[in-house]
C-alpha atoms as a PDB file:
ATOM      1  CA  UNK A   1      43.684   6.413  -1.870  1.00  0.00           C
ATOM      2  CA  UNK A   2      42.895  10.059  -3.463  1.00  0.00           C
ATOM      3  CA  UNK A   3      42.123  12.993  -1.639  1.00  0.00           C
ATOM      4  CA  UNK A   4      39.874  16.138  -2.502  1.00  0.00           C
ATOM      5  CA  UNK A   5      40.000  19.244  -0.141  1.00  0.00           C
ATOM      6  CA  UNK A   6      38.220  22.900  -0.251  1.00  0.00           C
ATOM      7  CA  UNK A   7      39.708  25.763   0.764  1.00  0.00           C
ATOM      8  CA  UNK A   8      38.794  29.498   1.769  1.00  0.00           C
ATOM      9  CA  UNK A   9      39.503  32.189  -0.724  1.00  0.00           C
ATOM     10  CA  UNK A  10      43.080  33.688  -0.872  1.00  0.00           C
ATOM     11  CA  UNK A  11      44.245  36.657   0.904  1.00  0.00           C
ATOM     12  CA  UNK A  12      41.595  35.791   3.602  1.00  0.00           C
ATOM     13  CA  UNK A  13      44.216  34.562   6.377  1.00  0.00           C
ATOM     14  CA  UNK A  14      42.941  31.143   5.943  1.00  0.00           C
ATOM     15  CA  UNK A  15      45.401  28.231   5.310  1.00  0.00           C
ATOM     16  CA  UNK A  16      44.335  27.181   1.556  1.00  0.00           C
ATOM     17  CA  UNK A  17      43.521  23.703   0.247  1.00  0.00           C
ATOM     18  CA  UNK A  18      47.419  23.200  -0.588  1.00  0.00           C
ATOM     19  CA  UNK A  19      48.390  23.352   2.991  1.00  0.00           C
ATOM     20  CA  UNK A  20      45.514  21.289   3.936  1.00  0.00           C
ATOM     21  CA  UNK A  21      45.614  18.551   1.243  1.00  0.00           C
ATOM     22  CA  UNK A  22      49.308  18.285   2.092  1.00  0.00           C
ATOM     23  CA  UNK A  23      48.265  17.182   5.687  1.00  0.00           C
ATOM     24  CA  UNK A  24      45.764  14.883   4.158  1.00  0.00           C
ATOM     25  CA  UNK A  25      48.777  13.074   2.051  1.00  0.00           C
ATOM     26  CA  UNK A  26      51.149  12.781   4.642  1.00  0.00           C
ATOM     27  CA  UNK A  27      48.268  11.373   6.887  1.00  0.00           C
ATOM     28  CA  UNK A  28      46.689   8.865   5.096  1.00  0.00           C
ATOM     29  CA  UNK A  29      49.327   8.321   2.299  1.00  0.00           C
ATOM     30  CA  UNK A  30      47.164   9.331  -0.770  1.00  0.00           C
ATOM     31  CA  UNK A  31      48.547   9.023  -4.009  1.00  0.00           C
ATOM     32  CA  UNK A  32      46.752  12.038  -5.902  1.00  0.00           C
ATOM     33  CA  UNK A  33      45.287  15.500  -4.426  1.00  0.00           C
ATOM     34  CA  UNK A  34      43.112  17.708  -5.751  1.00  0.00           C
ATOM     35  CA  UNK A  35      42.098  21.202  -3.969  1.00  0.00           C
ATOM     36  CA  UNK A  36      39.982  23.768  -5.222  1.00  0.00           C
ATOM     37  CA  UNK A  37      39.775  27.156  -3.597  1.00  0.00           C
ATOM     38  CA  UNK A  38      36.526  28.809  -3.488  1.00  0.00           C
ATOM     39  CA  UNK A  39      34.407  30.526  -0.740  1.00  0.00           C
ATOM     40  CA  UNK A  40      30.214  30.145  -0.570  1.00  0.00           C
ATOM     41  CA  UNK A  41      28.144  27.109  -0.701  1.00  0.00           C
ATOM     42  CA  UNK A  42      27.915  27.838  -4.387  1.00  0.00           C
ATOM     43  CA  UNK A  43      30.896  28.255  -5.375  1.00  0.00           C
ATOM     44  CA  UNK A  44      32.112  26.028  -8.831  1.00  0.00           C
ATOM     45  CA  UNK A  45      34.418  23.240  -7.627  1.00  0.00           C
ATOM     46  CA  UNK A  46      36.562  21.668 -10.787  1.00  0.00           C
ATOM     47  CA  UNK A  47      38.819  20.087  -9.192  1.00  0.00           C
ATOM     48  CA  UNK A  48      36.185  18.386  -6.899  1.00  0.00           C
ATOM     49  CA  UNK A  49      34.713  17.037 -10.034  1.00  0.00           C
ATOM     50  CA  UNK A  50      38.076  16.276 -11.754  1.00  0.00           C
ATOM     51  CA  UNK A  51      38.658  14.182  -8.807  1.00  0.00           C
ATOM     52  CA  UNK A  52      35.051  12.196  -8.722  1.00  0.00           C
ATOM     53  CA  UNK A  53      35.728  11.596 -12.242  1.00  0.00           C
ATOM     54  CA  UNK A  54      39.059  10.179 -11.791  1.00  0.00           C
ATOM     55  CA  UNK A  55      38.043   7.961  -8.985  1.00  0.00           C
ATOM     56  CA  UNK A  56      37.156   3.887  -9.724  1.00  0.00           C
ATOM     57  CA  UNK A  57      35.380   1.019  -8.312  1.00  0.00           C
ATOM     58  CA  UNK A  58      37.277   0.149  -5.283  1.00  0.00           C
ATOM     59  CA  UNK A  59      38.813   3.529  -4.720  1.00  0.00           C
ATOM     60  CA  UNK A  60      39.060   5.013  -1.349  1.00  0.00           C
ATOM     61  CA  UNK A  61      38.476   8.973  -1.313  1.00  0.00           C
ATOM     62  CA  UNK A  62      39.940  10.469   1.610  1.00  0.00           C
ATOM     63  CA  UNK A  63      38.888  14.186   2.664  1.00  0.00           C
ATOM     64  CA  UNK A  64      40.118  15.868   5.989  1.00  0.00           C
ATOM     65  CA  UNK A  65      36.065  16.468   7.232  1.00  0.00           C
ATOM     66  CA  UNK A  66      32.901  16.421   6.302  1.00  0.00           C
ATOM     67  CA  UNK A  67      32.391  20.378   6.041  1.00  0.00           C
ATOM     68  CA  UNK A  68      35.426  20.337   3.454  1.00  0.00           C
ATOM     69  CA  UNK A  69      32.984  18.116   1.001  1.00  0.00           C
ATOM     70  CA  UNK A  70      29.864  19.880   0.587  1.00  0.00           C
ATOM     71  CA  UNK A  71      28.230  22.492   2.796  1.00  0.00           C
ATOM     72  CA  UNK A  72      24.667  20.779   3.374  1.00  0.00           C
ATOM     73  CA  UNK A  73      23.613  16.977   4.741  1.00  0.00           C
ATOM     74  CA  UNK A  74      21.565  16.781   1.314  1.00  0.00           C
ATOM     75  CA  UNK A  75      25.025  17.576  -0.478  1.00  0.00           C
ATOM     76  CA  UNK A  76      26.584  15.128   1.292  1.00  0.00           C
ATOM     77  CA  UNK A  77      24.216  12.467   1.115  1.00  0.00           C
ATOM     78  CA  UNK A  78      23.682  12.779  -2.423  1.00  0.00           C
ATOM     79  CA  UNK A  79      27.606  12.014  -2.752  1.00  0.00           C
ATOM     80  CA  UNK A  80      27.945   9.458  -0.038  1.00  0.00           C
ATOM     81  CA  UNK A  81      25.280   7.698  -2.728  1.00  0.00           C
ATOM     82  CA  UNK A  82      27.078   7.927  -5.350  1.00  0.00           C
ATOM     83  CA  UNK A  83      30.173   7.204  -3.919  1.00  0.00           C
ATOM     84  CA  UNK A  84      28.556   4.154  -2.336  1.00  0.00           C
ATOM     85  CA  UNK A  85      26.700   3.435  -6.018  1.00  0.00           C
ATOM     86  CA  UNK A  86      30.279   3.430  -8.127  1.00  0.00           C
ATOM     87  CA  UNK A  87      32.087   1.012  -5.333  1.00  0.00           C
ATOM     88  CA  UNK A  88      34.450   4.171  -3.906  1.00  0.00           C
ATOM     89  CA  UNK A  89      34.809   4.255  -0.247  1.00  0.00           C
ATOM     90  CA  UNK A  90      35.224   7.475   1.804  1.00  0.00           C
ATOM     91  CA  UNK A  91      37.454   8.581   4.619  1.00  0.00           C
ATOM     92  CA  UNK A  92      36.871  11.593   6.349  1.00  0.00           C
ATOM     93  CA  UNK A  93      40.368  11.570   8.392  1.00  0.00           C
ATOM     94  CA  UNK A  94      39.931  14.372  11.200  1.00  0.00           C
ATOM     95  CA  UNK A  95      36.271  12.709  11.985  1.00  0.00           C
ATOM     96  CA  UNK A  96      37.490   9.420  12.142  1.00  0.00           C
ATOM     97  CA  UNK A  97      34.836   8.264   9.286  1.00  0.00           C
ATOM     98  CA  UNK A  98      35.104   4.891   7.658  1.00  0.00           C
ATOM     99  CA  UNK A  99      31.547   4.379   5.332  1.00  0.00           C
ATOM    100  CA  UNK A 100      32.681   0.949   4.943  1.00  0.00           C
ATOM    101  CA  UNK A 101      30.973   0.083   8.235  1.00  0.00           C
ATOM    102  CA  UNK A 102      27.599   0.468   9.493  1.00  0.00           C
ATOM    103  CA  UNK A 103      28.600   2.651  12.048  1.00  0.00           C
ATOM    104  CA  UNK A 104      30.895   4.954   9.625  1.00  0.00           C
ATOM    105  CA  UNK A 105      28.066   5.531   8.040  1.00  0.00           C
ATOM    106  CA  UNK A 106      25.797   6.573  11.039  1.00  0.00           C
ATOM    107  CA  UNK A 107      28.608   8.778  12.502  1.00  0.00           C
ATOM    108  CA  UNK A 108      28.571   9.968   8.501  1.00  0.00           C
ATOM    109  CA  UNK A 109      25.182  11.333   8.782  1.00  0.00           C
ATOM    110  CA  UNK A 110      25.139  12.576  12.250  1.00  0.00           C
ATOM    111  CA  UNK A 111      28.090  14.894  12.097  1.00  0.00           C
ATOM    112  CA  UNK A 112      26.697  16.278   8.555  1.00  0.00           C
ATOM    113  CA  UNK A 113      23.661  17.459  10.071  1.00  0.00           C
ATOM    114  CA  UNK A 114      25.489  18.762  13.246  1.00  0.00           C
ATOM    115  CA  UNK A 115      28.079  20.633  10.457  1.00  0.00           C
ATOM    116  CA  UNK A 116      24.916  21.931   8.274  1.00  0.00           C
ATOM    117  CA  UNK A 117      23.156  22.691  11.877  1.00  0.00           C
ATOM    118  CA  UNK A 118      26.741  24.830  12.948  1.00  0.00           C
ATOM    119  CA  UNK A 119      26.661  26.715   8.969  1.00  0.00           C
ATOM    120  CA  UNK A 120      23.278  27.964   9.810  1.00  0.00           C
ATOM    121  CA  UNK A 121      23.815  28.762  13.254  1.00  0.00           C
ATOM    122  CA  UNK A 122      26.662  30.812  12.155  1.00  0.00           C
ATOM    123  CA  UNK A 123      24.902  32.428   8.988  1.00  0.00           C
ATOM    124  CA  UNK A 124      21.921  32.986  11.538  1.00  0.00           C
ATOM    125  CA  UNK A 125      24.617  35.272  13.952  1.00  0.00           C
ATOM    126  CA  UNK A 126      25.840  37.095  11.468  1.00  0.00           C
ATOM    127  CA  UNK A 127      22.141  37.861   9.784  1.00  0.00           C
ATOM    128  CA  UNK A 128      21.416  39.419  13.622  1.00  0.00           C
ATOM    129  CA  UNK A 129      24.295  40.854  13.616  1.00  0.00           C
ATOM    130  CA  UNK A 130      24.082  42.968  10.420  1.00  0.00           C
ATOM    131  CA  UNK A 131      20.411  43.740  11.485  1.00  0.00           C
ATOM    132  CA  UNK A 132      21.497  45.360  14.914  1.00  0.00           C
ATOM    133  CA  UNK A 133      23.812  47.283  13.557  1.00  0.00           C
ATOM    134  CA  UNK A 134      21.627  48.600  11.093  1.00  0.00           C
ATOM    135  CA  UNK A 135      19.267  49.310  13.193  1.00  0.00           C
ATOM    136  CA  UNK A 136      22.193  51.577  15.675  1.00  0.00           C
ATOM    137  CA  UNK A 137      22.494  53.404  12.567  1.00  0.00           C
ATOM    138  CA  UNK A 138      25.722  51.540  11.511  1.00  0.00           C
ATOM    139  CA  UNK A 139      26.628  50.611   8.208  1.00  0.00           C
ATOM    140  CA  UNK A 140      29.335  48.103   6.812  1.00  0.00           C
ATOM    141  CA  UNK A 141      32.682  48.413   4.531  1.00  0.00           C
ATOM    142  CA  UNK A 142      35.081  51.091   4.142  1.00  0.00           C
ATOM    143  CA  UNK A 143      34.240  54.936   4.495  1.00  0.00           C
ATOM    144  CA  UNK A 144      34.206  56.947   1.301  1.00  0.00           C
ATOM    145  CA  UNK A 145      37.839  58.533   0.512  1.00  0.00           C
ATOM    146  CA  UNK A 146      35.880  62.082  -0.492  1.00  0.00           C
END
Protein backbone atom coordinates (compact mmCIF):
# COMPACT_ATOMS: atom_id res chain seq x y z
CA UNK A 1 0.00 0.00 0.00
CA UNK A 2 1.22 3.73 -1.02
CA UNK A 3 -0.14 6.76 0.21
CA UNK A 4 -0.51 10.35 -1.42
CA UNK A 5 -1.62 13.34 0.84
CA UNK A 6 -2.14 17.31 0.15
CA UNK A 7 -1.41 19.73 2.39
CA UNK A 8 -2.14 23.58 3.09
CA UNK A 9 0.58 26.03 2.34
CA UNK A 10 3.33 26.63 5.01
CA UNK A 11 3.31 29.23 7.57
CA UNK A 12 -0.56 29.02 7.42
CA UNK A 13 -1.01 27.19 10.96
CA UNK A 14 -2.11 24.18 9.17
CA UNK A 15 -0.48 20.76 9.96
CA UNK A 16 1.35 20.01 6.44
CA UNK A 17 1.18 16.82 4.36
CA UNK A 18 4.32 15.41 6.43
CA UNK A 19 2.41 15.32 9.61
CA UNK A 20 -0.54 14.00 7.88
CA UNK A 21 1.03 11.32 5.62
CA UNK A 22 2.85 10.18 8.75
CA UNK A 23 -0.64 9.35 10.31
CA UNK A 24 -1.58 7.72 7.10
CA UNK A 25 1.67 5.25 7.44
CA UNK A 26 1.34 4.39 10.85
CA UNK A 27 -2.45 3.71 10.13
CA UNK A 28 -2.62 1.65 7.34
CA UNK A 29 1.08 0.50 7.17
CA UNK A 30 2.02 2.00 3.71
CA UNK A 31 5.24 1.38 2.39
CA UNK A 32 5.89 4.74 0.35
CA UNK A 33 4.41 8.45 0.94
CA UNK A 34 4.27 11.11 -1.12
CA UNK A 35 2.87 14.74 0.01
CA UNK A 36 2.78 17.74 -1.89
CA UNK A 37 2.02 21.08 -0.33
CA UNK A 38 0.03 23.46 -2.25
CA UNK A 39 -3.10 25.63 -1.54
CA UNK A 40 -6.10 26.26 -4.43
CA UNK A 41 -7.89 23.80 -6.51
CA UNK A 42 -5.25 24.57 -9.08
CA UNK A 43 -2.47 24.27 -7.60
CA UNK A 44 0.48 21.82 -9.52
CA UNK A 45 0.70 18.56 -7.55
CA UNK A 46 4.17 16.53 -8.50
CA UNK A 47 4.27 14.45 -6.09
CA UNK A 48 0.57 13.43 -6.66
CA UNK A 49 1.63 12.47 -10.09
CA UNK A 50 5.00 10.94 -9.05
CA UNK A 51 2.92 8.76 -6.97
CA UNK A 52 0.11 7.69 -9.79
CA UNK A 53 3.02 6.95 -11.85
CA UNK A 54 4.69 4.78 -9.44
CA UNK A 55 1.62 2.86 -8.60
CA UNK A 56 0.89 -0.88 -10.45
CA UNK A 57 -1.79 -3.24 -11.22
CA UNK A 58 -2.85 -4.55 -7.95
CA UNK A 59 -1.68 -1.63 -5.89
CA UNK A 60 -3.71 -0.26 -3.13
CA UNK A 61 -3.48 3.73 -2.83
CA UNK A 62 -4.37 4.83 0.48
CA UNK A 63 -5.23 8.68 1.11
CA UNK A 64 -6.53 10.02 4.57
CA UNK A 65 -10.05 11.57 2.68
CA UNK A 66 -11.51 12.28 -0.19
CA UNK A 67 -11.02 16.24 -0.04
CA UNK A 68 -7.11 15.48 0.30
CA UNK A 69 -7.34 13.91 -3.50
CA UNK A 70 -8.85 16.37 -5.67
CA UNK A 71 -11.11 19.29 -4.83
CA UNK A 72 -14.20 18.48 -7.24
CA UNK A 73 -16.52 15.04 -7.69
CA UNK A 74 -15.44 15.34 -11.53
CA UNK A 75 -11.70 15.29 -10.20
CA UNK A 76 -12.33 12.54 -8.31
CA UNK A 77 -14.23 10.52 -10.56
CA UNK A 78 -11.97 10.96 -13.32
CA UNK A 79 -9.23 9.28 -10.93
CA UNK A 80 -11.38 6.71 -9.26
CA UNK A 81 -11.51 5.64 -13.29
CA UNK A 82 -8.37 5.44 -13.80
CA UNK A 83 -7.45 4.00 -10.77
CA UNK A 84 -10.18 1.42 -11.34
CA UNK A 85 -8.88 1.17 -15.31
CA UNK A 86 -4.95 0.32 -14.25
CA UNK A 87 -6.15 -2.47 -11.48
CA UNK A 88 -5.09 0.03 -8.28
CA UNK A 89 -7.48 0.02 -5.49
CA UNK A 90 -8.16 3.04 -3.22
CA UNK A 91 -8.52 3.58 0.48
CA UNK A 92 -9.67 6.64 1.79
CA UNK A 93 -8.81 5.78 5.65
CA UNK A 94 -10.67 8.60 7.77
CA UNK A 95 -13.97 7.86 5.45
CA UNK A 96 -13.80 4.37 5.85
CA UNK A 97 -13.70 3.89 1.81
CA UNK A 98 -12.90 0.55 0.29
CA UNK A 99 -13.68 0.91 -3.91
CA UNK A 100 -13.20 -2.69 -3.98
CA UNK A 101 -16.87 -3.13 -3.05
CA UNK A 102 -19.98 -1.96 -4.49
CA UNK A 103 -20.80 -0.08 -1.64
CA UNK A 104 -17.13 1.61 -1.30
CA UNK A 105 -17.79 2.85 -4.28
CA UNK A 106 -21.31 4.40 -3.62
CA UNK A 107 -20.12 5.87 -0.26
CA UNK A 108 -17.06 7.04 -2.84
CA UNK A 109 -19.31 9.17 -4.79
CA UNK A 110 -21.65 10.38 -2.20
CA UNK A 111 -19.18 11.93 0.16
CA UNK A 112 -17.32 13.61 -3.02
CA UNK A 113 -20.26 15.48 -3.90
CA UNK A 114 -21.12 16.31 -0.20
CA UNK A 115 -17.06 17.51 0.02
CA UNK A 116 -17.39 19.53 -3.48
CA UNK A 117 -21.05 20.68 -2.10
CA UNK A 118 -19.07 21.90 1.53
CA UNK A 119 -15.94 23.76 -0.94
CA UNK A 120 -18.61 25.78 -2.52
CA UNK A 121 -20.62 26.42 0.37
CA UNK A 122 -17.58 27.73 1.97
CA UNK A 123 -16.20 29.73 -1.17
CA UNK A 124 -19.95 30.97 -1.41
CA UNK A 125 -19.52 32.54 2.55
CA UNK A 126 -16.60 34.03 2.01
CA UNK A 127 -17.74 35.66 -1.61
CA UNK A 128 -20.75 37.34 0.80
CA UNK A 129 -18.58 38.04 3.07
CA UNK A 130 -16.07 40.15 1.08
CA UNK A 131 -19.17 41.78 -0.63
CA UNK A 132 -20.66 43.08 2.78
CA UNK A 133 -17.81 44.40 3.80
CA UNK A 134 -17.28 46.21 0.80
CA UNK A 135 -20.26 47.46 0.71
CA UNK A 136 -19.73 48.95 4.88
CA UNK A 137 -16.98 50.66 3.26
CA UNK A 138 -14.35 48.08 4.47
CA UNK A 139 -11.51 46.97 2.67
CA UNK A 140 -9.09 43.89 3.17
CA UNK A 141 -5.15 43.40 4.00
CA UNK A 142 -2.82 45.43 5.88
CA UNK A 143 -3.01 49.36 6.20
CA UNK A 144 -0.39 51.33 4.33
CA UNK A 145 2.87 52.00 6.61
CA UNK A 146 2.87 55.92 5.16
Amino acid sequence: MVACGRGSCPGRGHAGPPARAGRCDDAAGCERIWADIASGKLARRPEWDNCLDHLRRGDELAVTRLSRMARSVRHLTETAALLEERGIDLVVLKQGIDTTTPAGRFTFHVLAAMDEMLADLISEGTREGLESARARGRTGGRKPKL
